[in-house]
PDB file of N, CA and C in Angstrom:
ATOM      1  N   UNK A   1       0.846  -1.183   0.000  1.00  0.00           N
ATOM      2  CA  UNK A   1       0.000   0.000   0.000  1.00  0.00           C
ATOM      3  C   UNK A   1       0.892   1.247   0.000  1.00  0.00           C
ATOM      4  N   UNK A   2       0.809   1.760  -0.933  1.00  0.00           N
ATOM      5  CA  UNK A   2       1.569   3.238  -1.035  1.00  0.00           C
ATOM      6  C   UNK A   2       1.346   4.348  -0.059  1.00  0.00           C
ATOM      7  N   UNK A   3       2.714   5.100   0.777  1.00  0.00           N
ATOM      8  CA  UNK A   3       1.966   6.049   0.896  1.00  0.00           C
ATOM      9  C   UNK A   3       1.180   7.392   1.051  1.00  0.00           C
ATOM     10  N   UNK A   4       0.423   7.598   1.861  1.00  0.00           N
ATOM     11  CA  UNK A   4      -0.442   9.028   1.188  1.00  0.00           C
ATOM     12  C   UNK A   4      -0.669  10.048   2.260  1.00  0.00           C
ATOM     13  N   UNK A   5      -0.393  10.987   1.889  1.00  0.00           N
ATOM     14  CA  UNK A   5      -0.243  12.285   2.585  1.00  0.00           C
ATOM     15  C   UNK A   5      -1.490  12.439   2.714  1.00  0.00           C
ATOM     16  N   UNK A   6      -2.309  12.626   1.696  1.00  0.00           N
ATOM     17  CA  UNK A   6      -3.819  12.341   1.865  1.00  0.00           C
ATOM     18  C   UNK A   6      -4.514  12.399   3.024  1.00  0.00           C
ATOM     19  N   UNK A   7      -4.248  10.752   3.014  1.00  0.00           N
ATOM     20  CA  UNK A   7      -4.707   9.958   3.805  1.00  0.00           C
ATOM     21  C   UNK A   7      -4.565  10.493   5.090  1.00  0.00           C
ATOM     22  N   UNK A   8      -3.614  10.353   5.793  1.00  0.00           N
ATOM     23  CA  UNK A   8      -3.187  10.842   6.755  1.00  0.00           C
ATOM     24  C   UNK A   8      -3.269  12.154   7.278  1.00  0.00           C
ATOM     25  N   UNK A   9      -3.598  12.979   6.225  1.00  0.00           N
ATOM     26  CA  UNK A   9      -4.020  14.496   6.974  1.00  0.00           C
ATOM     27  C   UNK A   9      -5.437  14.426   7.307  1.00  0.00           C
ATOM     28  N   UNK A  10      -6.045  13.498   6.232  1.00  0.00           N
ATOM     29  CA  UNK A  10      -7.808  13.395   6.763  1.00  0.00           C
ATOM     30  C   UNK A  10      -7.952  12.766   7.869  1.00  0.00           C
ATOM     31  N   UNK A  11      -7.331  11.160   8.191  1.00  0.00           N
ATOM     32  CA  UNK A  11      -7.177  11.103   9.391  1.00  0.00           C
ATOM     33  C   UNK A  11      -6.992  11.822  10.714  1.00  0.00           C
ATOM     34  N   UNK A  12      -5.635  12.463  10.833  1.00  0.00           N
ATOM     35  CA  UNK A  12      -5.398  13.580  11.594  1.00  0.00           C
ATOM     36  C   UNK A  12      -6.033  14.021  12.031  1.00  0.00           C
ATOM     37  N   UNK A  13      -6.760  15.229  10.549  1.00  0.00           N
ATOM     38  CA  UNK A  13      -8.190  15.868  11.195  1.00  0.00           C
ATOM     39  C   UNK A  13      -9.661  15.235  11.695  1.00  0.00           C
ATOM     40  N   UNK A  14      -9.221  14.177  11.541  1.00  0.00           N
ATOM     41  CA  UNK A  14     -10.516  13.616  11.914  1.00  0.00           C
ATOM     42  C   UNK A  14     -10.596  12.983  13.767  1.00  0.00           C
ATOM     43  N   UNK A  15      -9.416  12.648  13.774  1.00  0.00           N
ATOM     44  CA  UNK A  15      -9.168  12.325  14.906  1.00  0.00           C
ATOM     45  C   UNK A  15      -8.351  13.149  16.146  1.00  0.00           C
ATOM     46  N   UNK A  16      -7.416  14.435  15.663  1.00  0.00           N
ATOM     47  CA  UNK A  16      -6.904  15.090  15.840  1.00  0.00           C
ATOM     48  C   UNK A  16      -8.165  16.140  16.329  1.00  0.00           C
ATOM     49  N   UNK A  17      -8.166  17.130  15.546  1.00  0.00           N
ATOM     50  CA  UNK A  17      -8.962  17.999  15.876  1.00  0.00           C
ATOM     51  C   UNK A  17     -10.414  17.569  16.286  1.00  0.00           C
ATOM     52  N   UNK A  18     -11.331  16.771  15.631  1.00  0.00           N
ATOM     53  CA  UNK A  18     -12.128  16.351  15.908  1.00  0.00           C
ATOM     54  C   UNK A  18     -12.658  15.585  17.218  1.00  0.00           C
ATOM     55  N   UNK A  19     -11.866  14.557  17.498  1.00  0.00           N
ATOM     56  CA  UNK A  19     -11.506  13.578  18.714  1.00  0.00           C
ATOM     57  C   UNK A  19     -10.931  13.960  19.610  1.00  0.00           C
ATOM     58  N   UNK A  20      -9.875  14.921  19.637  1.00  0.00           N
ATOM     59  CA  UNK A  20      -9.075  15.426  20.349  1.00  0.00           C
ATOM     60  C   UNK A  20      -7.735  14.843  21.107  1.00  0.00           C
ATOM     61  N   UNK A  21      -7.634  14.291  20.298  1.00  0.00           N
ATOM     62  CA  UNK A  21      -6.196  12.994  20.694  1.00  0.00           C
ATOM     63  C   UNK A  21      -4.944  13.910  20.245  1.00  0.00           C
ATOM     64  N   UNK A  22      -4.079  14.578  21.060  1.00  0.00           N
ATOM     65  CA  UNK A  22      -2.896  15.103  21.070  1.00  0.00           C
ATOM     66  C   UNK A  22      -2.077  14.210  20.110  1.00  0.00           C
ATOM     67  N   UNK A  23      -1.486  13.303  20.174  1.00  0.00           N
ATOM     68  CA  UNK A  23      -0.796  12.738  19.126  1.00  0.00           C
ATOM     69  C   UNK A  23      -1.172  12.813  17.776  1.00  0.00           C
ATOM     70  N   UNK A  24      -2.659  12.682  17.390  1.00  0.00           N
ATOM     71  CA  UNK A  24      -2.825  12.712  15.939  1.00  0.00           C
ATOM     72  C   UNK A  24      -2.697  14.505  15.665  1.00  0.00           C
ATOM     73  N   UNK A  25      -3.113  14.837  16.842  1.00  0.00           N
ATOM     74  CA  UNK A  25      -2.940  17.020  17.104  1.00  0.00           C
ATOM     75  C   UNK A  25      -1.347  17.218  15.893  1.00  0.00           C
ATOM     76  N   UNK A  26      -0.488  16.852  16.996  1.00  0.00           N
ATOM     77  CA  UNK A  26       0.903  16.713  16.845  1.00  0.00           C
ATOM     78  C   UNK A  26       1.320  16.566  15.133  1.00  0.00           C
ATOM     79  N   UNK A  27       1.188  15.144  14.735  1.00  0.00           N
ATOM     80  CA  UNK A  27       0.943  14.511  13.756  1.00  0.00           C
ATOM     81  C   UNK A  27       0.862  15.114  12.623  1.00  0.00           C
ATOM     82  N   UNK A  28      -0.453  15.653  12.378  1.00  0.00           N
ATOM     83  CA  UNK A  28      -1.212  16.964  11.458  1.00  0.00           C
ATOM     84  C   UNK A  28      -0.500  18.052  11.736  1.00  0.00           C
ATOM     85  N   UNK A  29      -0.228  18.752  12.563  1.00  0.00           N
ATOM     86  CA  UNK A  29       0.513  19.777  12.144  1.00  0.00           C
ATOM     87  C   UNK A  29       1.857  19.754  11.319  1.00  0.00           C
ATOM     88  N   UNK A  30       2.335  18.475  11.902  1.00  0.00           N
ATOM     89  CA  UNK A  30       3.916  18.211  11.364  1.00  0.00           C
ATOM     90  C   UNK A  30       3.399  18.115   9.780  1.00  0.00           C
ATOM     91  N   UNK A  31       2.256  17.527   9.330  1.00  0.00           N
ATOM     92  CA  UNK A  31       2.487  16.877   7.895  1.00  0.00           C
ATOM     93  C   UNK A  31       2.143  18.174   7.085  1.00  0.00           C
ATOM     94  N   UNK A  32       1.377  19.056   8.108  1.00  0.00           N
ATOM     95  CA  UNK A  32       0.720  20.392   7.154  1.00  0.00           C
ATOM     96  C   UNK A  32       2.144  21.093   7.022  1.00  0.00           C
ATOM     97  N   UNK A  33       2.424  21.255   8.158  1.00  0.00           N
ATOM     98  CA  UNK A  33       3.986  21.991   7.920  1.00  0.00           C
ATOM     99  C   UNK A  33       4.672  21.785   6.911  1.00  0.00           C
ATOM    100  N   UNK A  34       4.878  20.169   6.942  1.00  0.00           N
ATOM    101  CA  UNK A  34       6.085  20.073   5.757  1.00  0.00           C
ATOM    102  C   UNK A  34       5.281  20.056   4.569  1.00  0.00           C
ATOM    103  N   UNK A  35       4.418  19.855   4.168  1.00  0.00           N
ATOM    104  CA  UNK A  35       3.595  20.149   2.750  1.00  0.00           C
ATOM    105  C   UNK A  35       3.862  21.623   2.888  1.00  0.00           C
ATOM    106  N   UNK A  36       3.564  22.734   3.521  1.00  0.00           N
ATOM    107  CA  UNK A  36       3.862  24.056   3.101  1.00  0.00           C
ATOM    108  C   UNK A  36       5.453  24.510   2.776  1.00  0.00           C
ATOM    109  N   UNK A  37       6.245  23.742   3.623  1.00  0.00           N
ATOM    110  CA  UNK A  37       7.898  24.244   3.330  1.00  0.00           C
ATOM    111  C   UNK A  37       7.970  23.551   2.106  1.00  0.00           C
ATOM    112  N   UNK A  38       7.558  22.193   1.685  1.00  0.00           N
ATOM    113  CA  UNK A  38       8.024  21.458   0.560  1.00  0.00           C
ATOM    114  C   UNK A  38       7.430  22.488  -0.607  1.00  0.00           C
ATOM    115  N   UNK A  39       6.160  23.094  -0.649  1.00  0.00           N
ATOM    116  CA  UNK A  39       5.828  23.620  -1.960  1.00  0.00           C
ATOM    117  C   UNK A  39       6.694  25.291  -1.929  1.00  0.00           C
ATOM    118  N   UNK A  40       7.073  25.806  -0.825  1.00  0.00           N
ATOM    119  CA  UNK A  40       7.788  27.030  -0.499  1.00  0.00           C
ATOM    120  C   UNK A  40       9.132  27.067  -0.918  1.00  0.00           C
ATOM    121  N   UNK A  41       9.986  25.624  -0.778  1.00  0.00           N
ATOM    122  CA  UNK A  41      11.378  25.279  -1.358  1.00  0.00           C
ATOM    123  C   UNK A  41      11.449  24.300  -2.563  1.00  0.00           C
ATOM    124  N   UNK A  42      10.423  24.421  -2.842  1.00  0.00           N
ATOM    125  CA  UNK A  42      10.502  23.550  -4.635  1.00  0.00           C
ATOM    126  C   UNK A  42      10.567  24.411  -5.478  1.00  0.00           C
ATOM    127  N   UNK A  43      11.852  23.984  -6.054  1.00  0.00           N
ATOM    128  CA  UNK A  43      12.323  25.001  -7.391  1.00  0.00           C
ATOM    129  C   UNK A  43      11.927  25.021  -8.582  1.00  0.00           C
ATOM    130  N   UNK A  44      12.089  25.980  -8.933  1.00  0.00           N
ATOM    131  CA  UNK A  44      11.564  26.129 -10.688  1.00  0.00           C
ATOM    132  C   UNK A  44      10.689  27.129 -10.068  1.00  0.00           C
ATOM    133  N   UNK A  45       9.859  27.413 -11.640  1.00  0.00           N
ATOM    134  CA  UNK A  45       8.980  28.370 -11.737  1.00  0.00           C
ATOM    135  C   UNK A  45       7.242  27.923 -11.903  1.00  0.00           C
ATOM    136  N   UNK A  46       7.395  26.502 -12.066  1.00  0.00           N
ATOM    137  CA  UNK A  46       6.538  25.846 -12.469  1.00  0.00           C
ATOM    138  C   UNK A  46       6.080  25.439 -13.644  1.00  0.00           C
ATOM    139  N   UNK A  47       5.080  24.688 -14.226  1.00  0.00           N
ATOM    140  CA  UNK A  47       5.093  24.303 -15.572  1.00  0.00           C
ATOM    141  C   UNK A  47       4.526  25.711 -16.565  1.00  0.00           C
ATOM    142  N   UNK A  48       5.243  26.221 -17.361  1.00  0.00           N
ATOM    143  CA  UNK A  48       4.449  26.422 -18.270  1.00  0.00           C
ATOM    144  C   UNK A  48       3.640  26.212 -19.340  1.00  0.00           C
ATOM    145  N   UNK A  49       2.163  26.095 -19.731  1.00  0.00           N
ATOM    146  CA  UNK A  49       1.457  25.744 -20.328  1.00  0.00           C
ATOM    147  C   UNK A  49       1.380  26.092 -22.111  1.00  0.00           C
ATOM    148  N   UNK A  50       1.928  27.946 -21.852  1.00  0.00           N
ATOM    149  CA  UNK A  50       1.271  28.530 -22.554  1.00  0.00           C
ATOM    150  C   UNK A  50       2.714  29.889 -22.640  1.00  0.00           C
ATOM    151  N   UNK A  51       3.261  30.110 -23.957  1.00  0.00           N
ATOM    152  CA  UNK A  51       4.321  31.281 -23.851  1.00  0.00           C
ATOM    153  C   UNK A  51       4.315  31.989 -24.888  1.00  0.00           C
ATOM    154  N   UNK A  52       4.051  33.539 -24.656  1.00  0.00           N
ATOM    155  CA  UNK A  52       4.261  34.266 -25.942  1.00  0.00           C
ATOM    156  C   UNK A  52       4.347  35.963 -25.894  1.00  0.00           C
ATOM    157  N   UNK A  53       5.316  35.764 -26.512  1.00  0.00           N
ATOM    158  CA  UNK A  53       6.023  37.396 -26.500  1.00  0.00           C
ATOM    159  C   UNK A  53       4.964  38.282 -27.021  1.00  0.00           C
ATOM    160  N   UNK A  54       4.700  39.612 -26.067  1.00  0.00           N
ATOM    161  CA  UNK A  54       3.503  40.346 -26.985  1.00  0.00           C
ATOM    162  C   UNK A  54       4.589  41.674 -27.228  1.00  0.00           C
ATOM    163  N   UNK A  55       4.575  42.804 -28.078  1.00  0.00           N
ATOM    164  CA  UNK A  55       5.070  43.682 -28.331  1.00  0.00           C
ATOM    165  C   UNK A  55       4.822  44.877 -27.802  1.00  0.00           C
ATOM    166  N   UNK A  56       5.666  45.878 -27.373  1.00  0.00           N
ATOM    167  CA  UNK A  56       5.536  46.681 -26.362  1.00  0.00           C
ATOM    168  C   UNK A  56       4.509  47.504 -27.553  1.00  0.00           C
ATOM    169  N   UNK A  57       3.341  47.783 -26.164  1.00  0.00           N
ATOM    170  CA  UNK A  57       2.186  48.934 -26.392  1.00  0.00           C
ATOM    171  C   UNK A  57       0.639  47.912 -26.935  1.00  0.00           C
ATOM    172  N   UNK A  58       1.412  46.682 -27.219  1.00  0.00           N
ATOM    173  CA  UNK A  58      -0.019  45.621 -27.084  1.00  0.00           C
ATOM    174  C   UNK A  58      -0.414  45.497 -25.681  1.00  0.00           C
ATOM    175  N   UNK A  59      -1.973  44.758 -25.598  1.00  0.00           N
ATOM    176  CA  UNK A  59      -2.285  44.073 -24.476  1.00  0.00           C
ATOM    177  C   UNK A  59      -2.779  42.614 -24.969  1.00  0.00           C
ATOM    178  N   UNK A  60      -2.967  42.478 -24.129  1.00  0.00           N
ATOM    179  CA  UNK A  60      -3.609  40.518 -24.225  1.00  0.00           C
ATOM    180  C   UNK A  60      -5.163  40.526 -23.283  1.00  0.00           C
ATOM    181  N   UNK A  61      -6.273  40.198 -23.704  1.00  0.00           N
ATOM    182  CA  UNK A  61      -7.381  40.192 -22.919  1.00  0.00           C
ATOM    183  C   UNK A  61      -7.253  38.605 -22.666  1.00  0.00           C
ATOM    184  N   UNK A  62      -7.981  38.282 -21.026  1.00  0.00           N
ATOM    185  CA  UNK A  62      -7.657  36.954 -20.966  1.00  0.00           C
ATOM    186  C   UNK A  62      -9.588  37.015 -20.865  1.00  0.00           C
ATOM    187  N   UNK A  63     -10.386  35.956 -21.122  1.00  0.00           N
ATOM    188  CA  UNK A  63     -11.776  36.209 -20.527  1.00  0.00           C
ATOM    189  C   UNK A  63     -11.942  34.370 -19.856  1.00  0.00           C
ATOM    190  N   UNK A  64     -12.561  34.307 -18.931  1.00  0.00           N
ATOM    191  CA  UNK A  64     -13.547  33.218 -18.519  1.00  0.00           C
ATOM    192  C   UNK A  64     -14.497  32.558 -19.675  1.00  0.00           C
ATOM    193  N   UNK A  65     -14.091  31.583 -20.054  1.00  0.00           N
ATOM    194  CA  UNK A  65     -15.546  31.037 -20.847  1.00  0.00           C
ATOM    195  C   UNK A  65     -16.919  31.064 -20.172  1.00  0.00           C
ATOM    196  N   UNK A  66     -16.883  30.471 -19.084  1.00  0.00           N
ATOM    197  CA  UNK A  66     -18.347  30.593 -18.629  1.00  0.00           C
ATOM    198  C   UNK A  66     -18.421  31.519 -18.929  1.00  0.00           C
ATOM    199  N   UNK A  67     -17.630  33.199 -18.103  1.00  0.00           N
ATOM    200  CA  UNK A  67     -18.938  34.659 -18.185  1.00  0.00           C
ATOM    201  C   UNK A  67     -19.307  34.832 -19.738  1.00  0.00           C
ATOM    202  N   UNK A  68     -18.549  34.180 -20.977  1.00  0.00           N
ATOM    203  CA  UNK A  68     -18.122  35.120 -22.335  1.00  0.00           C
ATOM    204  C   UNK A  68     -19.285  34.368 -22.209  1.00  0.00           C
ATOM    205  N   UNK A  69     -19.742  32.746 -22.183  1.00  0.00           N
ATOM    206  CA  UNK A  69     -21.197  32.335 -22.641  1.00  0.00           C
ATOM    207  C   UNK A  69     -22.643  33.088 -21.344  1.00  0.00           C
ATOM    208  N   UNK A  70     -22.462  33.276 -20.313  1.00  0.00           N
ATOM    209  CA  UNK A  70     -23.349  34.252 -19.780  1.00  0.00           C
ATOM    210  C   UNK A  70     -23.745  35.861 -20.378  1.00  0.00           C
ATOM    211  N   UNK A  71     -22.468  36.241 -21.428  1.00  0.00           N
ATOM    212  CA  UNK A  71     -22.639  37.484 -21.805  1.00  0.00           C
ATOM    213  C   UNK A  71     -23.591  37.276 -22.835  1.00  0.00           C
ATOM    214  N   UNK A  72     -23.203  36.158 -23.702  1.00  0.00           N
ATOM    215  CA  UNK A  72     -23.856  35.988 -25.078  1.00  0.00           C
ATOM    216  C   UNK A  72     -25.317  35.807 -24.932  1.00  0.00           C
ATOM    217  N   UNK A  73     -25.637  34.989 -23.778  1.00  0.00           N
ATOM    218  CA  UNK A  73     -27.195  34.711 -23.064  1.00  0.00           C
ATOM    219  C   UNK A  73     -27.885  36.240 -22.997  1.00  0.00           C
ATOM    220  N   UNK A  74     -27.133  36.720 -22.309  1.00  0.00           N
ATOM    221  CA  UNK A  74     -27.568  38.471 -21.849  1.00  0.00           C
ATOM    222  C   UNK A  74     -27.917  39.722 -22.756  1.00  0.00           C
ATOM    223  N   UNK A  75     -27.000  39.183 -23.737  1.00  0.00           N
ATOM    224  CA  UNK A  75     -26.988  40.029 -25.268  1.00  0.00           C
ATOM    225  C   UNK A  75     -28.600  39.244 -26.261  1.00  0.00           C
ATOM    226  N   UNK A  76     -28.802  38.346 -26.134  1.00  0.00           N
ATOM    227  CA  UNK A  76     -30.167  37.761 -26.999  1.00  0.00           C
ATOM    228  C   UNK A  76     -31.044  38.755 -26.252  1.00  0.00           C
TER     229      UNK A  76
END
């Protein structure tokens, strides 16, 4: 069985905060902790999806699909 950070934080909170058992208390904080330093000291910039040079004095509009199809509803 692999394993899962998951897992174990739902636990935690379930028994931790919920139940009130100091050890699982303990437990959960340690795992929240290191999930926040691990994503705080992971390098890079992250994936980019999407890259493109625009030319000075352009802009780029970004829109939501949902609102652009709520606008089109609104406009009939």
């Amino acid at each position: 069985m692999p394993f899962s950070y998951t897992k174990l934080i739902r636990k935690g909170a379930l028994k931790g905060i919920l139940g009130g058992h100091r050890g699982w208390q303990v437990g959960l904080f340690i795992l929240v902790v290191g999930q926040l330093l691990r994503k705080a000291v992971k390098r890079g910039s992250g994936v980019v999806t999407h890259s493109q040079k625009i030319p000075v004095g352009e802009g780029l509009e970004v829109l939501h699909q949902r609102n652009a199809e709520e606008k089109s509803l609104e406009d009939e």
